[in-house]
N, C-alpha and C. Protein backbone atom coordinates (compact mmCIF):
# COMPACT_ATOMS: atom_id res chain seq x y z
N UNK A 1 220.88 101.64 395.18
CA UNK A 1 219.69 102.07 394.48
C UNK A 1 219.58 101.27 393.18
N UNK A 2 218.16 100.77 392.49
CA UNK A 2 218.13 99.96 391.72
C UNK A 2 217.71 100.84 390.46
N UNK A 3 217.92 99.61 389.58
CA UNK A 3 217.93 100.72 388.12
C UNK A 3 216.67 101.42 387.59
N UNK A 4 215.52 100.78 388.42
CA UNK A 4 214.12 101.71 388.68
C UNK A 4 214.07 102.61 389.40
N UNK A 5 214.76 102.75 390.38
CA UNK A 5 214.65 103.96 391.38
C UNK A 5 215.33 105.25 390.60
N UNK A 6 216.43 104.84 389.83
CA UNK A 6 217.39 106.04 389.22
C UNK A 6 216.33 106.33 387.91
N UNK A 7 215.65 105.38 387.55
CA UNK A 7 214.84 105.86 385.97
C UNK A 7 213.69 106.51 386.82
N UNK A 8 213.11 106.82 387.78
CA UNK A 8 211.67 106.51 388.28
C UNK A 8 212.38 108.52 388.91
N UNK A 9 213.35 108.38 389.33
CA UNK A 9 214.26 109.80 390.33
C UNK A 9 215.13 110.79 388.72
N UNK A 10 214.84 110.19 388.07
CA UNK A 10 214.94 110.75 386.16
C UNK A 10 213.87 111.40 386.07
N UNK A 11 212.83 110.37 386.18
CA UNK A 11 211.76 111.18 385.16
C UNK A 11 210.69 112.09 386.67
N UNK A 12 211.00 111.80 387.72
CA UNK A 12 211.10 112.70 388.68
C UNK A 12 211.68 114.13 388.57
N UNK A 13 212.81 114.45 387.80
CA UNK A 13 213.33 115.60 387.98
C UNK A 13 213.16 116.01 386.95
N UNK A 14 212.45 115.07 385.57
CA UNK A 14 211.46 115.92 384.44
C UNK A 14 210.79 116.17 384.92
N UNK A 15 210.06 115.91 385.13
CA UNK A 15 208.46 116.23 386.12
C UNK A 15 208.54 117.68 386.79
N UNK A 16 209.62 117.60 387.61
CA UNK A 16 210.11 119.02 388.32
C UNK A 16 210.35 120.30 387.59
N UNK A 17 211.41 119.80 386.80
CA UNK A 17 211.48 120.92 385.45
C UNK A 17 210.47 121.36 384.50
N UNK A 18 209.23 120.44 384.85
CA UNK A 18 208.22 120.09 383.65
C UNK A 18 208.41 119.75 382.02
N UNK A 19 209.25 119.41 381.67
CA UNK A 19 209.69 118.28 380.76
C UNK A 19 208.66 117.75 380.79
N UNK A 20 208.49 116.42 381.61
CA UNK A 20 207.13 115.75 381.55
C UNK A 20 205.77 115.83 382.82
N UNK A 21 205.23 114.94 382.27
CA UNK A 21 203.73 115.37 383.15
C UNK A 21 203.88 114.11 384.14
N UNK A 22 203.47 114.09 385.15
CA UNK A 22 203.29 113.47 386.56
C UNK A 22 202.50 111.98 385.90
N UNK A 23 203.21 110.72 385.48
CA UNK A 23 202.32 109.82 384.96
C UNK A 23 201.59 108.71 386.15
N UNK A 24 200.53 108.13 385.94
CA UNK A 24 200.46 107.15 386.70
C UNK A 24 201.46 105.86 387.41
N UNK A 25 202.20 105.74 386.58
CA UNK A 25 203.55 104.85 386.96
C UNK A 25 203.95 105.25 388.07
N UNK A 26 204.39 106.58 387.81
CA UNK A 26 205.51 107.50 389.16
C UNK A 26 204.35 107.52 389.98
N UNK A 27 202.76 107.80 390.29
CA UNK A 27 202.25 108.41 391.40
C UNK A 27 202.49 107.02 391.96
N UNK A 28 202.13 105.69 391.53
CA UNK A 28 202.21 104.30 392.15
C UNK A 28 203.48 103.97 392.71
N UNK A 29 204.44 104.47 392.05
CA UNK A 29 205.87 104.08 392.47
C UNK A 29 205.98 104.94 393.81
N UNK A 30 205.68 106.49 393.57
CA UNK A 30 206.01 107.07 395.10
C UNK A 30 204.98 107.31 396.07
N UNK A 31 203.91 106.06 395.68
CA UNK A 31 203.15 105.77 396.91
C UNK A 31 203.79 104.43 397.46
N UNK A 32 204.67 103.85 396.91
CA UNK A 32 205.07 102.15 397.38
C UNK A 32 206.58 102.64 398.18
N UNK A 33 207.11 103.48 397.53
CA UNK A 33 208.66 103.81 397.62
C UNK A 33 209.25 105.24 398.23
N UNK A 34 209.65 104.73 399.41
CA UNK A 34 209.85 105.97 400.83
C UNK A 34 210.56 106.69 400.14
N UNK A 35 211.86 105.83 399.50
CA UNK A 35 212.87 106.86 399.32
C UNK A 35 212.65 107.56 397.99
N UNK A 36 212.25 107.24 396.67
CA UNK A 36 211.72 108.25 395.73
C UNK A 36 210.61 109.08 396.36
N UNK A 37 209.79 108.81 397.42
CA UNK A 37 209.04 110.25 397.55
C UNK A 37 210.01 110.71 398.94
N UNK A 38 210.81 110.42 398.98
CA UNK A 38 211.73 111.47 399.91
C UNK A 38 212.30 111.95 399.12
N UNK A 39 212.90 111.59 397.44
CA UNK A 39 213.55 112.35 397.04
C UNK A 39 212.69 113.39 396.21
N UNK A 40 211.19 113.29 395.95
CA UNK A 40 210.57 114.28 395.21
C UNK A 40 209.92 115.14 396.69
N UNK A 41 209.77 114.73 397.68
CA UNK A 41 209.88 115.76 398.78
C UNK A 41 210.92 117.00 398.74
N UNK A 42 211.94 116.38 398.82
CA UNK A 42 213.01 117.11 398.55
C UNK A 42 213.44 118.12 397.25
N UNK A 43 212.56 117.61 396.10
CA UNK A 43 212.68 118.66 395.46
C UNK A 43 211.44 119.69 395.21
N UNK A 44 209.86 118.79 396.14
CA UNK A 44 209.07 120.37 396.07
C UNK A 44 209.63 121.56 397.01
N UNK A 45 210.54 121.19 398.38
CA UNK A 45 211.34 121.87 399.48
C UNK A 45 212.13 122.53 398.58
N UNK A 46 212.97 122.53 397.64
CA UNK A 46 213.88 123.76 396.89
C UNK A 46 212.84 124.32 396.41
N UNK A 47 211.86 123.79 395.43
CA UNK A 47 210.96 124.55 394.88
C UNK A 47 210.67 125.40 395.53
N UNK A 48 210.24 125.69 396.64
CA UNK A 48 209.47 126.22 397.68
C UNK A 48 210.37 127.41 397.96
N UNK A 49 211.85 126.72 398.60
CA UNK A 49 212.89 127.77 398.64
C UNK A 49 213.27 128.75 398.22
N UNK A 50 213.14 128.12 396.53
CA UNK A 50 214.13 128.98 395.70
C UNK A 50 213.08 130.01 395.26
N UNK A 51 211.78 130.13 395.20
CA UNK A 51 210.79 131.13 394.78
C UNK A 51 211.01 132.67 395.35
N UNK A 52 211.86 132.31 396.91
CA UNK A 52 211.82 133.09 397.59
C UNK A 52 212.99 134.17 396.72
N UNK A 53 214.11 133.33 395.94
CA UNK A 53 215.60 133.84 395.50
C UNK A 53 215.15 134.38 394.17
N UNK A 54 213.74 134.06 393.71
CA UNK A 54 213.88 134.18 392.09
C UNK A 54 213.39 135.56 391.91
N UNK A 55 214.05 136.25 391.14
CA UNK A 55 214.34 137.45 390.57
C UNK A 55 214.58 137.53 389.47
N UNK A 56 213.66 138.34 388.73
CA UNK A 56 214.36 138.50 386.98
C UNK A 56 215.51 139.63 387.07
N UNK A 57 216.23 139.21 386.36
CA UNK A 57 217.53 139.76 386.06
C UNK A 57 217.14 140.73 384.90
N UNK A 58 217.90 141.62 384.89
CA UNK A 58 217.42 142.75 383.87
C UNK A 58 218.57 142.68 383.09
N UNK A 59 218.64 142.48 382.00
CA UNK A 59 219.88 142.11 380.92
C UNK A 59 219.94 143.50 379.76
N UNK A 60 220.93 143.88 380.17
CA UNK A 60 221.43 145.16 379.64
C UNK A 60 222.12 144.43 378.50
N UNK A 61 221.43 145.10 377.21
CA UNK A 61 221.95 144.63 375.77
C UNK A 61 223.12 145.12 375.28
N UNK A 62 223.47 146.44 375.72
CA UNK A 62 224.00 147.25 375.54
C UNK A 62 225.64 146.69 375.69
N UNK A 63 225.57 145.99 377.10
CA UNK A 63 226.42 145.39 377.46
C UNK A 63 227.14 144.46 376.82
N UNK A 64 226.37 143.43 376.63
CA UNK A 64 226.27 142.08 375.81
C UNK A 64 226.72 142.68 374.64
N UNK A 65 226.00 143.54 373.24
CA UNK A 65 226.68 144.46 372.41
C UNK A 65 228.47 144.74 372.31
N UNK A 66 228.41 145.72 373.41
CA UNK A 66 229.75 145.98 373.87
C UNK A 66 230.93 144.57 374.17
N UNK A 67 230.35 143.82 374.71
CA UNK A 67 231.18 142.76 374.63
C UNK A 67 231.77 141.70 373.41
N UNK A 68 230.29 141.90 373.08
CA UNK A 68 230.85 141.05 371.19
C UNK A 68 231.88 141.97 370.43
N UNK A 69 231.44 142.98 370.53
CA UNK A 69 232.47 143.87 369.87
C UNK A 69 233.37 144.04 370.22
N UNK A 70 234.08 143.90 371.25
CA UNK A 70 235.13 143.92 371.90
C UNK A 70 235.98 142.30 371.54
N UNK A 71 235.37 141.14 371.62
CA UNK A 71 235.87 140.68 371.59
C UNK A 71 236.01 139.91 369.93
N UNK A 72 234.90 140.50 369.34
CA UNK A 72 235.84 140.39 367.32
C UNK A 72 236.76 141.52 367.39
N UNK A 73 237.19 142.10 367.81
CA UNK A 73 238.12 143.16 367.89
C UNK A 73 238.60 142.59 368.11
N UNK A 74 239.08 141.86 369.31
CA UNK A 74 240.28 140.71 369.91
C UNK A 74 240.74 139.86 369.28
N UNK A 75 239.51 139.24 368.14
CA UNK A 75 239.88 138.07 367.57
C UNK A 75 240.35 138.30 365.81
N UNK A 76 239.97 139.65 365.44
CA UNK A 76 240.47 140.58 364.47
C UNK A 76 241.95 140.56 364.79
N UNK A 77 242.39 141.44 365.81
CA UNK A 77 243.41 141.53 365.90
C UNK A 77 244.45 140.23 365.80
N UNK A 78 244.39 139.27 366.84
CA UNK A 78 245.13 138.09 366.75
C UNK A 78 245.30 137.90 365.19
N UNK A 79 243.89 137.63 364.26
CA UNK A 79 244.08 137.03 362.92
C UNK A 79 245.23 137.93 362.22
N UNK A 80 245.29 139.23 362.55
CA UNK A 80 245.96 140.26 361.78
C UNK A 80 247.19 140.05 362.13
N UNK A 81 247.84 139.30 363.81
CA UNK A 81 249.23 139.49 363.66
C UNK A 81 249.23 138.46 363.08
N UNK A 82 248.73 137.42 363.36
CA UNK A 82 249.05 135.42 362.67
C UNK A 82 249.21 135.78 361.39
N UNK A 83 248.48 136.52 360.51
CA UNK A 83 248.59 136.94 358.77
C UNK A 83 250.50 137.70 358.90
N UNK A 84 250.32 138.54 359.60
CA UNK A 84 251.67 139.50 359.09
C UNK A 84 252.56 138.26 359.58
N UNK A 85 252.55 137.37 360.85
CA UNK A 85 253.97 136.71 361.42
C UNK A 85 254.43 135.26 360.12
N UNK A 86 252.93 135.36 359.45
CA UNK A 86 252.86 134.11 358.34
C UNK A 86 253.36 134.85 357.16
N UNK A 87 253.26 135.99 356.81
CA UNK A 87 253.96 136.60 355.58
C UNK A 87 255.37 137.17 355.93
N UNK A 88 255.25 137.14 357.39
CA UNK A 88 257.13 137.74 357.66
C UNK A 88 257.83 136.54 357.23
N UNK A 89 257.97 135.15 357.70
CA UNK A 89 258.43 134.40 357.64
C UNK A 89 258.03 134.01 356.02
N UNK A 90 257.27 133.59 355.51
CA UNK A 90 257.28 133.17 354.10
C UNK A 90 258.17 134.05 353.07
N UNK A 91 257.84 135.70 353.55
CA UNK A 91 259.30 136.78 352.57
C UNK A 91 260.65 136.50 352.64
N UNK A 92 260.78 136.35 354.33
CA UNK A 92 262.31 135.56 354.56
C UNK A 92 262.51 134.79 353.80
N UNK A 93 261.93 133.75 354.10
CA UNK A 93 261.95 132.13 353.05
C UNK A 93 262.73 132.96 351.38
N UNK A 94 261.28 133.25 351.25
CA UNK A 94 261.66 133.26 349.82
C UNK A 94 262.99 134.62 349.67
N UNK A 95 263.08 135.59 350.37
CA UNK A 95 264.19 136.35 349.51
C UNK A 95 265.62 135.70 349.66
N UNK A 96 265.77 134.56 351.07
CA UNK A 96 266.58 133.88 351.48
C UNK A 96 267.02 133.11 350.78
N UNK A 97 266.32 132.48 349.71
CA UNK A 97 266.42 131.36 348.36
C UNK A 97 266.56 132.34 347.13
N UNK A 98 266.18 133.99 347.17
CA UNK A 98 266.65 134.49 346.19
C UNK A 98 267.60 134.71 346.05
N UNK A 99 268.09 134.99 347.24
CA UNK A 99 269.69 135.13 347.79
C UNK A 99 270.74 134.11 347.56
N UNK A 100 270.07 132.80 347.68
CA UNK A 100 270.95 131.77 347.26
C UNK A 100 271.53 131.45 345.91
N UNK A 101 270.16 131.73 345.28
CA UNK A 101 270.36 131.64 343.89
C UNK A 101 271.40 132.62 343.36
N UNK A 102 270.81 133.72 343.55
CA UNK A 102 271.90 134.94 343.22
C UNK A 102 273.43 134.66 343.11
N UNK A 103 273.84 134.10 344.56
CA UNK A 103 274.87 133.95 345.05
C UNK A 103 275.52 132.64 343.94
N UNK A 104 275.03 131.98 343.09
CA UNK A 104 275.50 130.93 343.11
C UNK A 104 275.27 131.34 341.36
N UNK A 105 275.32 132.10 341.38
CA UNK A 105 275.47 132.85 340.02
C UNK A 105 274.10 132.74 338.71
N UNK A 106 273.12 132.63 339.03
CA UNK A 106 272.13 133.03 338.39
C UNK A 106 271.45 134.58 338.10
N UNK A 107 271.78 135.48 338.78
CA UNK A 107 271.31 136.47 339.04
C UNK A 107 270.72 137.10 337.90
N UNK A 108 271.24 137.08 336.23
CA UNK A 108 270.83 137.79 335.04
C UNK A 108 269.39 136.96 334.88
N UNK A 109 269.41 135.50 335.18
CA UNK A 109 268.02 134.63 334.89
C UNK A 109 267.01 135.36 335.84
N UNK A 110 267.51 136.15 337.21
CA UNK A 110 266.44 136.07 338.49
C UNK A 110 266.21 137.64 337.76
N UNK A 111 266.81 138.68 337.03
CA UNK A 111 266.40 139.74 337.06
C UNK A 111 265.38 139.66 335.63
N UNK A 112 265.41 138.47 335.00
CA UNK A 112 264.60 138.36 333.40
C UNK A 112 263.24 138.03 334.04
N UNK A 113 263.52 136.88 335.27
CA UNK A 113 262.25 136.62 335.44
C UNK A 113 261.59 137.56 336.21
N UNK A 114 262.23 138.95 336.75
CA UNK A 114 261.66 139.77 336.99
C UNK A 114 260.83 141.20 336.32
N UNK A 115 261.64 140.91 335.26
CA UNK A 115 260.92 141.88 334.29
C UNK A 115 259.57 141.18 333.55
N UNK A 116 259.53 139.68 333.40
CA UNK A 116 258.55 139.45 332.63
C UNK A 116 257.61 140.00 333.92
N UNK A 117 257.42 139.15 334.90
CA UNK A 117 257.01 139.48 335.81
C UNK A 117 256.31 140.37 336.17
N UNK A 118 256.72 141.75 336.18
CA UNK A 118 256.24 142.83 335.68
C UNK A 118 255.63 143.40 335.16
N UNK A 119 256.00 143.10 333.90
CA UNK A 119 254.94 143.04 332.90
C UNK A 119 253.82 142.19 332.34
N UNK A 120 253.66 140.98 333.19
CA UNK A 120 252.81 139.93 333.23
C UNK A 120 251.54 140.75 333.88
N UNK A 121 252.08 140.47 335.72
CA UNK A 121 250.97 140.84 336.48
C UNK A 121 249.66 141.90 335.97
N UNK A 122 250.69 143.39 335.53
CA UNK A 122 249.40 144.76 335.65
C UNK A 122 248.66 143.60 334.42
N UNK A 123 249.00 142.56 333.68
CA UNK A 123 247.81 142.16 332.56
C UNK A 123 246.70 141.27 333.54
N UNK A 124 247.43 140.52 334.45
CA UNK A 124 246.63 139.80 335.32
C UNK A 124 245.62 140.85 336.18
N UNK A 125 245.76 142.06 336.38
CA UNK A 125 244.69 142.57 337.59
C UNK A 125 243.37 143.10 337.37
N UNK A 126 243.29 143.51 335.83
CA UNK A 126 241.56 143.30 335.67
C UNK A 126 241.19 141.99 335.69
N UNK A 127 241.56 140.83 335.75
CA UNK A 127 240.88 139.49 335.58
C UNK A 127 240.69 139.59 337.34
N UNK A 128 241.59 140.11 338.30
CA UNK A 128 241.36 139.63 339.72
C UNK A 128 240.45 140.50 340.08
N UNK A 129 240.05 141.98 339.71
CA UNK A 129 239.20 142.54 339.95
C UNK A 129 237.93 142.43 340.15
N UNK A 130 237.50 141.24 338.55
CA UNK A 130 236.69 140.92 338.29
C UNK A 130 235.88 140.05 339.12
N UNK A 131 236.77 139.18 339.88
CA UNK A 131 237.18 137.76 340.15
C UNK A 131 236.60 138.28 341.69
N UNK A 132 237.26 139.60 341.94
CA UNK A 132 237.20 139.84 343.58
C UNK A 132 235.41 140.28 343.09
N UNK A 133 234.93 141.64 342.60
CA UNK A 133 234.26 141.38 342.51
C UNK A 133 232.60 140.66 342.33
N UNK A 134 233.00 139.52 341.91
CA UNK A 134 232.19 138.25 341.85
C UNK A 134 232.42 137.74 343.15
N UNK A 135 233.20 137.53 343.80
CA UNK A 135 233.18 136.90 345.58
C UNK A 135 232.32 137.80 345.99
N UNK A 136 232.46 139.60 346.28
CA UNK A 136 231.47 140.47 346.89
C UNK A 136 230.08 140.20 347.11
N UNK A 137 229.49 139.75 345.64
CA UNK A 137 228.19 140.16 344.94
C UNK A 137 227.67 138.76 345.91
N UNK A 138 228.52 138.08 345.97
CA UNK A 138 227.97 136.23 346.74
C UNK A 138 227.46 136.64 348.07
C-alpha cells in the first residue's frame, strides 16, 4: 500500500468518526481506487452493524463517587504507613547516634543540649502557629 492510500484510508477514518468532512480529493480518489472504497465500504458495514449494539449505558455516579473514595482512602493510607516507616527508621538513626555519643562519654553535653532545647522550642511554637496558619488561609 502506497503512502497515499494510508493518508487517503487516514482521513477516511476521520471522515467516519466525523473529525472531518468528506472532501473532494477522497470522493475522486475512491472513485479511481477499488481498494480505498473497499476499505470505506467496510467501514459504512460496521457502521451499519454496530447501530444495532449501541446502547446508552446508564452511569451510576454514585458508584464512580464510591470508588474515588475508596481509593484516596487507599492512597491515604499507603502515604500514612510510608510517613510512620520514614520516621521509624530516621528515630532509630538518630537515638542510635545518641547512643553512641553517650557511650563514648559525652552524655553531660547531650543532657545540656537537652535542656536548652526545651526551653528553646515552647518559644518557637507561636511563630509555627502563625506560620501554619498562613499556609491554611492560601
Amino acid at each position: 500500500m502506497s503512502l497515499e492510500h494510508k493518508k487517503i484510508q487516514k482521513d477516511l477514518l476521520d471522515v467516519y468518526y466525523g473529525e472531518k468532512s468528506m472532501t473532494e480529493e477522497i470522493r475522486r480518489h475512491l472513485n479511481t481506487c477499488s481498494e480505498c472504497t473497499e476499505y470505506w465500504n467496510e467501514l459504512e458495514l460496521i457502521k451499519k452493524n454496530m447501530t444495532l449494539f449501541d446502547t446508552d449505558i446508564e452511569i451510576d455516579e454514585r458508584i464512580i463517587g464510591r470508588a474515588f473514595r475508596k481509593s484516596s482512602i487507599i492512597m491515604e493510607r499507603r502515604k500514612n504507613i510510608k510517613d510512620l516507616l520514614v520516621f521509624a527508621v530516621i528515630s532509630s538513626l538518630i537515638l542510635s547516634v545518641l547512643g553512641l555519643i553517650i557511650y563514648m562519654g559525652y552524655g553531660k553535653r547531650i543532657i545540656m543540649a537537652q535542656i536548652i532545647i526545651m526551653v528553646c522550642v515552647p518559644l518557637l511554637v507561636p511563630f509555627m502557629i502563625r506560620q501554619r496558619l498562613m499556609e491554611e488561609e492560601q
